[in-house]
N, C-alpha and C. Protein backbone atom coordinates (compact mmCIF):
# COMPACT_ATOMS: atom_id res chain seq x y z
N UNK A 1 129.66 105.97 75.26
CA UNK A 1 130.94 105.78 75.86
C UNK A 1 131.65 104.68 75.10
N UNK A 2 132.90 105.14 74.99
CA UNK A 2 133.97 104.17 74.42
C UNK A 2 134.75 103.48 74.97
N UNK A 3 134.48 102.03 75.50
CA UNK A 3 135.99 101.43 76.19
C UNK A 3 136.71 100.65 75.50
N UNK A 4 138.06 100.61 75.65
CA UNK A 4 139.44 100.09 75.19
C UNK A 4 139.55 98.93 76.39
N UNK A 5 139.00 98.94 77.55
CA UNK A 5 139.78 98.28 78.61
C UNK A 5 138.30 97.84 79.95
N UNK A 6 138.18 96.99 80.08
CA UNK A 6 136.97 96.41 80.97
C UNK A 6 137.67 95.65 82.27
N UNK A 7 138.12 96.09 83.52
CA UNK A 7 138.94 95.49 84.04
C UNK A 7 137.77 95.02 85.37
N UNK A 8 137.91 93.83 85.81
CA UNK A 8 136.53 93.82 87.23
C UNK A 8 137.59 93.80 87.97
N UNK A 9 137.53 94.60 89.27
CA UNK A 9 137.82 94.81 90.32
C UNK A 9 137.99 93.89 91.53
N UNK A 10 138.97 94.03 92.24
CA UNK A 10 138.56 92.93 93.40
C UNK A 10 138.03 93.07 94.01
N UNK A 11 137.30 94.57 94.82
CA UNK A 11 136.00 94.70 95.35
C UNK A 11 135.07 94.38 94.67
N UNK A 12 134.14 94.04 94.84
CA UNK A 12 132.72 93.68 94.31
C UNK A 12 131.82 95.03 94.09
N UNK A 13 132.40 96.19 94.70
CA UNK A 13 131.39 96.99 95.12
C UNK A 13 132.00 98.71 94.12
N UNK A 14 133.23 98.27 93.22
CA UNK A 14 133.44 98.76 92.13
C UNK A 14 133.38 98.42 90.69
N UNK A 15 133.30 99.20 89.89
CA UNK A 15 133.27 99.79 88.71
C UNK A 15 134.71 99.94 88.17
N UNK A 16 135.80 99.27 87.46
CA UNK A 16 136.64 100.01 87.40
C UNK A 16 136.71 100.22 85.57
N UNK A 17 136.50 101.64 84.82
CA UNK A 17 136.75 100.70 83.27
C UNK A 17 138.53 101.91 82.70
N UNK A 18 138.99 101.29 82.17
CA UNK A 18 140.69 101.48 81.45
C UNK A 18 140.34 101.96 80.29
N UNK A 19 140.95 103.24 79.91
CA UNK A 19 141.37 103.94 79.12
C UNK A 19 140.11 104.31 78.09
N UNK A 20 139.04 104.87 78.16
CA UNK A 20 138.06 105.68 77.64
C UNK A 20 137.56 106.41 77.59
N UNK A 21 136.87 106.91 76.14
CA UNK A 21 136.35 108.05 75.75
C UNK A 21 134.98 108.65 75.67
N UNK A 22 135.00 109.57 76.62
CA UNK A 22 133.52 109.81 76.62
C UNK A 22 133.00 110.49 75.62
N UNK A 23 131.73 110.25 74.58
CA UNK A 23 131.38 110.50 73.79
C UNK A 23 129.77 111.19 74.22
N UNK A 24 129.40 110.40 75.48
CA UNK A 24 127.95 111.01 75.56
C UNK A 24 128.04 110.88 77.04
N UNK A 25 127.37 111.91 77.97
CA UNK A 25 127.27 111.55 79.19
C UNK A 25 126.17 110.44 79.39
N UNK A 26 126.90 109.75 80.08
CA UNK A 26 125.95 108.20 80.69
C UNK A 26 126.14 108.29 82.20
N UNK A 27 125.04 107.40 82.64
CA UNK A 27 125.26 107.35 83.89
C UNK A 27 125.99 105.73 83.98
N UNK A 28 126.66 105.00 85.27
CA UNK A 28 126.69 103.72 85.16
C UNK A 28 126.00 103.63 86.63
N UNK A 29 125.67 102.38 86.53
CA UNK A 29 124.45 101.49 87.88
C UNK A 29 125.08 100.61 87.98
N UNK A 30 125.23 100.47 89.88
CA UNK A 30 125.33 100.14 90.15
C UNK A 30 124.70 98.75 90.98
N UNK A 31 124.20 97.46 90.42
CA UNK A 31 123.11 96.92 90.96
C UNK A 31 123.58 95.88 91.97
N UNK A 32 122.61 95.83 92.86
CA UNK A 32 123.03 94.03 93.90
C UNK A 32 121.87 93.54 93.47
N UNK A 33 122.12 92.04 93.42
CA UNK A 33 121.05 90.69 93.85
C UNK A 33 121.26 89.81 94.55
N UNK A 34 120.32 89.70 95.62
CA UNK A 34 120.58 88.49 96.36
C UNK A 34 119.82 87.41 95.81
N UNK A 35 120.41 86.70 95.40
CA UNK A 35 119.81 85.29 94.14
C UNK A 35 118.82 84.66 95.11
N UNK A 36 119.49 84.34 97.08
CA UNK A 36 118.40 83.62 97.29
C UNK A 36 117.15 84.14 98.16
N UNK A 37 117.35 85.43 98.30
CA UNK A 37 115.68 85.68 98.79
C UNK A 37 115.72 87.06 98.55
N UNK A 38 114.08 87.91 97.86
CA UNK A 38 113.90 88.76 97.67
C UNK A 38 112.29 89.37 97.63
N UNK A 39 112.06 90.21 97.69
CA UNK A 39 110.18 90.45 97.87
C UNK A 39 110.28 92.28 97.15
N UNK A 40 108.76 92.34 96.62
CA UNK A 40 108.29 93.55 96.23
C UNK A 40 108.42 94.22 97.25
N UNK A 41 108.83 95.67 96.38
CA UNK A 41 108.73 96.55 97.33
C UNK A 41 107.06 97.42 97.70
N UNK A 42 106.17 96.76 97.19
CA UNK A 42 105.01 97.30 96.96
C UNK A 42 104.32 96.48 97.01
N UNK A 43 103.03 96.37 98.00
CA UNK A 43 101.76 95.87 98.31
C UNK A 43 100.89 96.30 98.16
N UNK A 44 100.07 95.72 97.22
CA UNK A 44 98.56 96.34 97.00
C UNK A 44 97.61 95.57 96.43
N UNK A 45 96.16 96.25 96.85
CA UNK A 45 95.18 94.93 97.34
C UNK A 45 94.00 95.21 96.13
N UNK A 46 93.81 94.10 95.71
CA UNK A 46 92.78 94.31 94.00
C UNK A 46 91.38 93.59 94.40
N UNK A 47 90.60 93.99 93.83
CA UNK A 47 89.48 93.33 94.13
C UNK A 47 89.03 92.43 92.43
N UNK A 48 88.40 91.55 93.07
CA UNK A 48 87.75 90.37 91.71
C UNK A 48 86.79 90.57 92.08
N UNK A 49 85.47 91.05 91.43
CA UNK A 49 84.57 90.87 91.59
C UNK A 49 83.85 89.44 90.70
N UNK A 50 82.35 89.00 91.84
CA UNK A 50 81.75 87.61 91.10
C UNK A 50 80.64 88.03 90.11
N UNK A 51 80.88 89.60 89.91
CA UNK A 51 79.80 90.45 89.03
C UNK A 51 79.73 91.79 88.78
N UNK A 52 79.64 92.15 87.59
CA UNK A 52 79.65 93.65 87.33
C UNK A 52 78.45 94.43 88.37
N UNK A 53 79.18 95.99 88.56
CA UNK A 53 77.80 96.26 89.41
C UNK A 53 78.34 96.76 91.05
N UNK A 54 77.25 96.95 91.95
CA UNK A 54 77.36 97.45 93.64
C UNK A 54 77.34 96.08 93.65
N UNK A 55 78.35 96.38 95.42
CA UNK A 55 78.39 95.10 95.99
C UNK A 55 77.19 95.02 96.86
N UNK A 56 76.67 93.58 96.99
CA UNK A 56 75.85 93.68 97.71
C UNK A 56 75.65 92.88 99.06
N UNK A 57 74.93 92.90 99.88
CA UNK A 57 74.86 91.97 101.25
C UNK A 57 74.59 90.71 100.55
N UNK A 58 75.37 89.50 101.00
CA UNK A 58 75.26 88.03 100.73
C UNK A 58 76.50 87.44 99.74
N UNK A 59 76.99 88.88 98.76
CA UNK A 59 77.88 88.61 97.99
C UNK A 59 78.91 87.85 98.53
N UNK A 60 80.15 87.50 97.37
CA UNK A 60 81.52 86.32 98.02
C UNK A 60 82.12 87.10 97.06
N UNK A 61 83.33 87.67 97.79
CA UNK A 61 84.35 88.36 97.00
C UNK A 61 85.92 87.73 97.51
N UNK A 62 86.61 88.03 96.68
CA UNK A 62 88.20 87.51 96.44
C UNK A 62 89.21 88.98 96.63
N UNK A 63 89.69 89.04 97.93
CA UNK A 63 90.97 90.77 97.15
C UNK A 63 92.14 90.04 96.86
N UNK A 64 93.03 90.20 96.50
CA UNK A 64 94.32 89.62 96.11
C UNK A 64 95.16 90.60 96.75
N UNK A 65 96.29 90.19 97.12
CA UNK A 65 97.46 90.59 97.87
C UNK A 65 98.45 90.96 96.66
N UNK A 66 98.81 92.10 95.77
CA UNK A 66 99.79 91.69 94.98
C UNK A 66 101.21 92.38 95.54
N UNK A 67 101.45 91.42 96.29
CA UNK A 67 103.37 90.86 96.62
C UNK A 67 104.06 89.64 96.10
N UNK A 68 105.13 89.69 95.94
CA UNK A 68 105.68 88.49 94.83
C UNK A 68 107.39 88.68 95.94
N UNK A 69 107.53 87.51 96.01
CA UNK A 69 109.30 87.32 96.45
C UNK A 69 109.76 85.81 96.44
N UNK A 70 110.81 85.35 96.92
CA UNK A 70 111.61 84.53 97.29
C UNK A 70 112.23 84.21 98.38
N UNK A 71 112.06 83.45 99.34
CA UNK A 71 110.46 82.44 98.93
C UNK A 71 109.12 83.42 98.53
N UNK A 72 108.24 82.87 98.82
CA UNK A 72 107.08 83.39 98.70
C UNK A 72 106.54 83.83 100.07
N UNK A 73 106.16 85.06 100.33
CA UNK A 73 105.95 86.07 101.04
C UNK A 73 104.84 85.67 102.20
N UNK A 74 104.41 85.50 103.30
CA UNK A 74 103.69 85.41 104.53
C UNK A 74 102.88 87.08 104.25
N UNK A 75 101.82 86.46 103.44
CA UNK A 75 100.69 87.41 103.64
C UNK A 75 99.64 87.93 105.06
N UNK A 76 99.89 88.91 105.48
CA UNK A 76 99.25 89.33 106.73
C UNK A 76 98.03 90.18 106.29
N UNK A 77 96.26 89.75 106.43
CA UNK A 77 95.63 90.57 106.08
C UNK A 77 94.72 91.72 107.23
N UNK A 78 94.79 92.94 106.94
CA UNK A 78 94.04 94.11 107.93
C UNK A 78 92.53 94.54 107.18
N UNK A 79 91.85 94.68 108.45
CA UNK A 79 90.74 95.35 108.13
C UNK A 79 90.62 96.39 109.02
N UNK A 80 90.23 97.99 108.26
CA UNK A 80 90.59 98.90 109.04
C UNK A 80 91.57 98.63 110.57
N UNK A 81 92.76 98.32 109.90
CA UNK A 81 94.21 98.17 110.46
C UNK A 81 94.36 96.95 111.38
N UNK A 82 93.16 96.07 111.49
CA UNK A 82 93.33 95.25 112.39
C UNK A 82 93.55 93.93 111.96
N UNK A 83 94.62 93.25 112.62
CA UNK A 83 94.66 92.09 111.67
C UNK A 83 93.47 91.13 111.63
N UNK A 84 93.31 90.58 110.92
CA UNK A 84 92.46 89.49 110.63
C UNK A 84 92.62 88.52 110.45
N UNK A 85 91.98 87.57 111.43
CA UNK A 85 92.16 85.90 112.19
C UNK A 85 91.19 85.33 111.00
N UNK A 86 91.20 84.01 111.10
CA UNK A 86 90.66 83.21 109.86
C UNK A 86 90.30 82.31 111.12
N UNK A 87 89.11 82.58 112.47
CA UNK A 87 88.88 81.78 113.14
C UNK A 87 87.76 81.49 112.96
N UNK A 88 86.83 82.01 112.54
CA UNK A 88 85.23 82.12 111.78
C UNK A 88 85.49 81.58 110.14
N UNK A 89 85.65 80.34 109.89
CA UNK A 89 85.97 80.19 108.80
C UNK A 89 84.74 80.42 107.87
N UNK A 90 83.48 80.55 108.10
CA UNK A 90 82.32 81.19 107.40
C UNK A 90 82.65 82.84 106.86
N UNK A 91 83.54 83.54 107.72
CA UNK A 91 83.57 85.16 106.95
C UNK A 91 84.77 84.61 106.11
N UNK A 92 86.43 84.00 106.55
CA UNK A 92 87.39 84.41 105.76
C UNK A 92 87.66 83.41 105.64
N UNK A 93 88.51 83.07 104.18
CA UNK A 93 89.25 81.96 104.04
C UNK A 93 90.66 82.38 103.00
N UNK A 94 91.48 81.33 102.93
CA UNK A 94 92.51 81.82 102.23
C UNK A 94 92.40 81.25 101.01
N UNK A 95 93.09 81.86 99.38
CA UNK A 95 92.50 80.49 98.58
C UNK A 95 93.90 80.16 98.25
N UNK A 96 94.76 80.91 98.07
CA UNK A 96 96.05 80.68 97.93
C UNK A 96 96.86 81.70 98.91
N UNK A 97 97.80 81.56 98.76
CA UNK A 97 99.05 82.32 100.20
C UNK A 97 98.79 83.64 99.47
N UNK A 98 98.25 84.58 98.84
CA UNK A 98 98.12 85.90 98.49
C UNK A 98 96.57 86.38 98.22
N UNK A 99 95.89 85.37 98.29
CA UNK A 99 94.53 85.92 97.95
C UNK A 99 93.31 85.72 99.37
N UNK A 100 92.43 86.62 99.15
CA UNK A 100 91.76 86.64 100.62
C UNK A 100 89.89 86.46 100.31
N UNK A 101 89.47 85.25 100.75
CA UNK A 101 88.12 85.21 100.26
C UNK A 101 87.16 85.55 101.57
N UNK A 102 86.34 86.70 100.99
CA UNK A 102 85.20 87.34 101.93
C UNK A 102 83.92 86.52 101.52
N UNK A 103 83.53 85.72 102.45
CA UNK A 103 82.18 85.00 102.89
C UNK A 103 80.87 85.75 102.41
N UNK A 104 79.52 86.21 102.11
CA UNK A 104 78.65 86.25 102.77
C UNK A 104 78.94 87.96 102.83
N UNK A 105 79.04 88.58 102.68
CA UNK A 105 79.38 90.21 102.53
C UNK A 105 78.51 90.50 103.23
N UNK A 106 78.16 91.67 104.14
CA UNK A 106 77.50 92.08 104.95
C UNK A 106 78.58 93.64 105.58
N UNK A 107 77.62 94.64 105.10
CA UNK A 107 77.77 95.83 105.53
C UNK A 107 78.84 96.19 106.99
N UNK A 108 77.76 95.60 108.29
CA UNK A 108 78.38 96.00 109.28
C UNK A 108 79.59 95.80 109.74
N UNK A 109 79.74 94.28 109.22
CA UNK A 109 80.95 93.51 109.21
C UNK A 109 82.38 93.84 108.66
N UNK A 110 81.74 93.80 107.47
CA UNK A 110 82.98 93.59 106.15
C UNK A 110 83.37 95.20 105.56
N UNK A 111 82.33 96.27 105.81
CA UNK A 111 82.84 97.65 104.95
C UNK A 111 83.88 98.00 105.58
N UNK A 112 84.73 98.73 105.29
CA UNK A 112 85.65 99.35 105.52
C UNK A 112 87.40 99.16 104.28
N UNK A 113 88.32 99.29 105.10
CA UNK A 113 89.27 99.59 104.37
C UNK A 113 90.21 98.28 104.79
N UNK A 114 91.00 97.86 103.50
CA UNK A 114 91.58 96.36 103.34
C UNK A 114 92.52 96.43 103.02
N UNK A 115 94.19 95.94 103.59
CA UNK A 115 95.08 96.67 103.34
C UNK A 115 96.05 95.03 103.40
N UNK A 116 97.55 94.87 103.12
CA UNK A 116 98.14 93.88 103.04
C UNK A 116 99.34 94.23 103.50
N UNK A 117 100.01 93.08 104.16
CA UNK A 117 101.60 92.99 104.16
C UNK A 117 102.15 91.69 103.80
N UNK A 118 103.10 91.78 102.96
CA UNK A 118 104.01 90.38 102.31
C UNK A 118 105.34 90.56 103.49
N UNK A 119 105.46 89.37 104.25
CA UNK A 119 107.25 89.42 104.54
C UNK A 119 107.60 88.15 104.26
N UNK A 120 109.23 88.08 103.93
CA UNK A 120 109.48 86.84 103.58
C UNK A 120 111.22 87.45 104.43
N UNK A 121 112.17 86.22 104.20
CA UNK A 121 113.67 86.43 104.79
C UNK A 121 114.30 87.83 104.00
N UNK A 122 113.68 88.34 102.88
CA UNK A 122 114.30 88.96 102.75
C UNK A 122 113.80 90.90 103.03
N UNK A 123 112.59 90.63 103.65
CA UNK A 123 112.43 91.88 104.70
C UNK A 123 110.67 91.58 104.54
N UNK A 124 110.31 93.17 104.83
CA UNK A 124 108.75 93.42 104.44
C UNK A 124 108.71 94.17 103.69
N UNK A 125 107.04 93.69 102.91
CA UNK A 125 107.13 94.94 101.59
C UNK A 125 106.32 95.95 102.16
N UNK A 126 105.97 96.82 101.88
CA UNK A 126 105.36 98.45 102.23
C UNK A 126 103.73 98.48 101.71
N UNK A 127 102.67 98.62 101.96
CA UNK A 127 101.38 98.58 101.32
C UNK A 127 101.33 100.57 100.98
N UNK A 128 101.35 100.26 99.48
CA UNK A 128 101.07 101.34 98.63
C UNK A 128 99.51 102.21 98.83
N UNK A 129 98.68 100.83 98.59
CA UNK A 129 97.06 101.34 98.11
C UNK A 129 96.44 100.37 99.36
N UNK A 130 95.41 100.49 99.26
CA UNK A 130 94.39 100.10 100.02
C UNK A 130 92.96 100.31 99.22
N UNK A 131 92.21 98.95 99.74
CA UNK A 131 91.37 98.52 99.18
C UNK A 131 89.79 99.22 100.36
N UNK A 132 88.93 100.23 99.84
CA UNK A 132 87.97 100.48 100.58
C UNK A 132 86.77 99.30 100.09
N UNK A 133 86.26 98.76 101.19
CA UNK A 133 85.56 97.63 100.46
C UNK A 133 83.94 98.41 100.98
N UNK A 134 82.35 98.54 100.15
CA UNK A 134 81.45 99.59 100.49
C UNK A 134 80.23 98.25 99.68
N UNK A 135 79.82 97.56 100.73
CA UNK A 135 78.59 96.97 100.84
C UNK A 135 77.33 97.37 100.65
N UNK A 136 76.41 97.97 99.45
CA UNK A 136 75.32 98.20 99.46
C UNK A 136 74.56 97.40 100.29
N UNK A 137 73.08 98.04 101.84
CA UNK A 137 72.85 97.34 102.33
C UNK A 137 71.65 98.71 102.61
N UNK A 138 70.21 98.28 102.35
CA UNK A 138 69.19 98.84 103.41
C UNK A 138 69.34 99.64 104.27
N UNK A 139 69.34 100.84 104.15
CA UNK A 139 69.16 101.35 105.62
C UNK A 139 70.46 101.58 106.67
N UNK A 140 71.27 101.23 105.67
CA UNK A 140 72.80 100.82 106.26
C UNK A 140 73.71 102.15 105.58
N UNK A 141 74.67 102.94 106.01
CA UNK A 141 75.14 104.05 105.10
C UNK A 141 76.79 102.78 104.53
N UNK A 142 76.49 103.00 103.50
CA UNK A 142 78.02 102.89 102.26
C UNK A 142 78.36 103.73 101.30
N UNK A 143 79.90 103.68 101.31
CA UNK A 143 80.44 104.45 100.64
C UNK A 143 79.73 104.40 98.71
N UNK A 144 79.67 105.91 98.39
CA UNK A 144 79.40 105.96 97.04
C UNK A 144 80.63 106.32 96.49
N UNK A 145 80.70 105.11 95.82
CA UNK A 145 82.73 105.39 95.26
C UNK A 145 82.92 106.12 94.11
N UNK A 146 82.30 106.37 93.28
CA UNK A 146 82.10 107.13 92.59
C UNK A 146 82.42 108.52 92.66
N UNK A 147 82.06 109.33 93.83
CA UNK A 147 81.93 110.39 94.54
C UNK A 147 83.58 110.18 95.50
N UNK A 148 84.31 109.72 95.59
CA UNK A 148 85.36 109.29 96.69
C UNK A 148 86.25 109.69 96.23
N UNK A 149 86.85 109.98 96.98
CA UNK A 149 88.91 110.97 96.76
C UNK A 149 89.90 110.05 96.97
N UNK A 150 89.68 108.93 96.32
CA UNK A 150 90.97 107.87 96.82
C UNK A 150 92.19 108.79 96.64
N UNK A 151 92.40 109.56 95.91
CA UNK A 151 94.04 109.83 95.13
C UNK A 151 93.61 111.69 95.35
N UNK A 152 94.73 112.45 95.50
CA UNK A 152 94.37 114.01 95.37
C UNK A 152 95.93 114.51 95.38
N UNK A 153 96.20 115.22 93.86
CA UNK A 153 97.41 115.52 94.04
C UNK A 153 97.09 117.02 93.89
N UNK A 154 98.35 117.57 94.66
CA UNK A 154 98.47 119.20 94.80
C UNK A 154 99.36 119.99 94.77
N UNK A 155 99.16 121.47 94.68
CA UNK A 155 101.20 121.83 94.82
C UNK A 155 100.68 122.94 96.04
N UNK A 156 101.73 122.64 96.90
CA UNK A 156 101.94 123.61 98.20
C UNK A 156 101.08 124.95 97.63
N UNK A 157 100.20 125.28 98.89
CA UNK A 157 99.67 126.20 98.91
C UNK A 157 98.64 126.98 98.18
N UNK A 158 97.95 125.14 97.58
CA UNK A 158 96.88 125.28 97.12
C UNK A 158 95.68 124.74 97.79
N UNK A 159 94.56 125.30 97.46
CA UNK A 159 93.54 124.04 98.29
C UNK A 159 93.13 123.13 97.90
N UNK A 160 92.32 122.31 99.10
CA UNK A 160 92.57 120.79 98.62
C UNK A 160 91.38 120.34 98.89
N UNK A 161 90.19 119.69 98.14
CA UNK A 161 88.62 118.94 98.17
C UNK A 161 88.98 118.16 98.29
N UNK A 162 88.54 117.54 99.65
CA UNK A 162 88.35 115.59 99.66
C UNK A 162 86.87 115.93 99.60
N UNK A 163 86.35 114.34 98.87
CA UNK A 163 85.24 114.33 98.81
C UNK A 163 85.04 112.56 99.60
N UNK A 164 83.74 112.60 100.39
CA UNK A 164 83.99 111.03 100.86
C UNK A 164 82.19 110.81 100.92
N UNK A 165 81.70 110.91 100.33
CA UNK A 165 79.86 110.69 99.90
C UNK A 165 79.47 109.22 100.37
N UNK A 166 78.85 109.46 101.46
CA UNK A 166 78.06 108.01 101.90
C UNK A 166 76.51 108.20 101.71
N UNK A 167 75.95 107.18 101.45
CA UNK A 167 74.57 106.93 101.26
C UNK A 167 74.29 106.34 102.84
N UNK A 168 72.89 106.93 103.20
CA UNK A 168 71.98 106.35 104.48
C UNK A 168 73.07 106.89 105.74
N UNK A 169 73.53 107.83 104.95
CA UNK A 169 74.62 108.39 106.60
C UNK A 169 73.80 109.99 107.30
N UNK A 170 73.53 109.02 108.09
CA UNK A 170 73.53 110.58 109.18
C UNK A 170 74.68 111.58 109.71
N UNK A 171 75.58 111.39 109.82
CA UNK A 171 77.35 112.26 109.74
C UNK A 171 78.55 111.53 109.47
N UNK A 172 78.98 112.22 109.05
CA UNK A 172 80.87 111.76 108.26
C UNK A 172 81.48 112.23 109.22
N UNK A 173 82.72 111.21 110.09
CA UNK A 173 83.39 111.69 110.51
C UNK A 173 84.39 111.42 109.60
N UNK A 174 85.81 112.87 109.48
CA UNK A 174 86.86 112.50 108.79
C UNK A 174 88.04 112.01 110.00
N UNK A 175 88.50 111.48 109.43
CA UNK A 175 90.34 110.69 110.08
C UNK A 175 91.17 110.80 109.44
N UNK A 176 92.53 111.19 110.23
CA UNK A 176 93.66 111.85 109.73
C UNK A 176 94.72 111.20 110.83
N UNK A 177 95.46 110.35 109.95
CA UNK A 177 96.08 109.23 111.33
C UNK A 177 95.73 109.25 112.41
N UNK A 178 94.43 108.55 112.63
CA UNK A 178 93.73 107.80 113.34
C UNK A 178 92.82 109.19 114.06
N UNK A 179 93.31 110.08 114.57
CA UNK A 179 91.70 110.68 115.49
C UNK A 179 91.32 111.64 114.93
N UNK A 180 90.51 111.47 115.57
CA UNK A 180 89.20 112.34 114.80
C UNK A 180 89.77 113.73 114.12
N UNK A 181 89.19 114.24 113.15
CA UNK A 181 89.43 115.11 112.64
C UNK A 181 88.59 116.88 112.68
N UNK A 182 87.65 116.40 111.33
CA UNK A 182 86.06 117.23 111.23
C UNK A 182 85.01 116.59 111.38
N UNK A 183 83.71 116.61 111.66
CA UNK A 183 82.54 115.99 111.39
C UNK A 183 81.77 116.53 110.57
N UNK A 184 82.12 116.62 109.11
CA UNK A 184 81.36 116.83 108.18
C UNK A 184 81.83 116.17 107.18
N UNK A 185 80.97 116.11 105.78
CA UNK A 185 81.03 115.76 104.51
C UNK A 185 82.53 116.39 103.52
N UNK A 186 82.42 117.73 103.82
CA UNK A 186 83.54 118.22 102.89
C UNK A 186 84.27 119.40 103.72
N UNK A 187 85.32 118.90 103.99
CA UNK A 187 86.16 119.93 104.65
C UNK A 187 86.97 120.94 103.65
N UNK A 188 87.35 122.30 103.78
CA UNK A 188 87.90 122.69 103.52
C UNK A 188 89.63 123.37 104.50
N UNK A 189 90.62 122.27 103.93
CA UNK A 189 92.21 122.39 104.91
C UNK A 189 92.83 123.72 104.08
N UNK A 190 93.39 124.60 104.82
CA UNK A 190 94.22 125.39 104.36
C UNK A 190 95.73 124.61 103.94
N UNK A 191 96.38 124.65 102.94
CA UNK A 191 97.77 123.60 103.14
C UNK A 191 99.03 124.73 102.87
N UNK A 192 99.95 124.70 103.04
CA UNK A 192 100.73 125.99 103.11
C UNK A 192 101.45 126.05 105.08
């Protein structure tokens, strides 16, 4: 695009440009910033491990919260959806305002699924991913992640394998916003 003429508008919320030639279709964007407060639109929870390898009972692990804003974001952490108090300061501690330190790892306790929310003045951010956390433990069933369907993409009216493989499990129940679903290992859903 060719302009002769760049005129700013007295709305804020136009575009106006004088006397030009279009040479290529372009699009123009329109952007806002609010300079003083802003946050990701995306939350999601990483794990550090203190060693290559299964996690094991006794381990000390770190997940990180990655949300970023202005100010800096009021991290809220869930374990299988429930929030989590830092009143047992032996299981949780905080090490910085985004990162979440697990005590002492232990199966019964700590497996499950680990999820985040950032809010700050300028809203809440949305949690993308979620963190399944799977404690190798005796006699105890954990997830074999290896074997696990975190992600499954499809096109209408095809079928669809979840796979969810636990070790030392006597039955899988599946969940599908929140109740119960099947009680087996591998379902097969018609989708369509």
């Amino acid at each position: 695009m060719s302009l002769s003429a760049f005129i700013v508008s007295p709305s804020p919320f136009t575009l106006f440009l004088a006397g030009f030639i279009l040479i290529a279709l372009e699009v123009e964007v329109c952007m806002s910033q609010n300079t003083s407060y802003w946050i990701s639109e995306e939350a999601e929870v990483s794990l550090r491990k203190p060693k290559d390898g299964v996690l094991i009972s006794g381990d000390e692990i770190t997940l990180k919260c990655g949300v970023d804003g202005l100010p800096q974001p009021l991290v809220t952490w869930y374990h299988n959806q429930q929030p989590i108090t830092l009143l047992l300061e032996n299981t949780y501690s905080i090490l910085e305002p985004n990162k979440l330190r697990i005590h002492k790892l232990s199966a019964l306790e700590h497996n499950g699924v680990y999820t985040c929310k950032g809010e700050n003045e300028a809203g809440t951010s949305s949690v993308t991913t979620s963190f399944v956390l799977s404690v190798a433990e005796p006699n105890l069933p954990y997830l074999s992640d290896s074997l696990f369907s975190k992600t499954t993409v499809t096109l209408p009216g095809r079928d669809v394998w979840l796979h969810c493989m636990f070790v030392n499990a006597e039955s899988i129940c599946w969940v599908r916003c929140l109740p119960e679903w099947y009680p087996t290992h591998q379902v097969r859903e018609e989708v369509g």
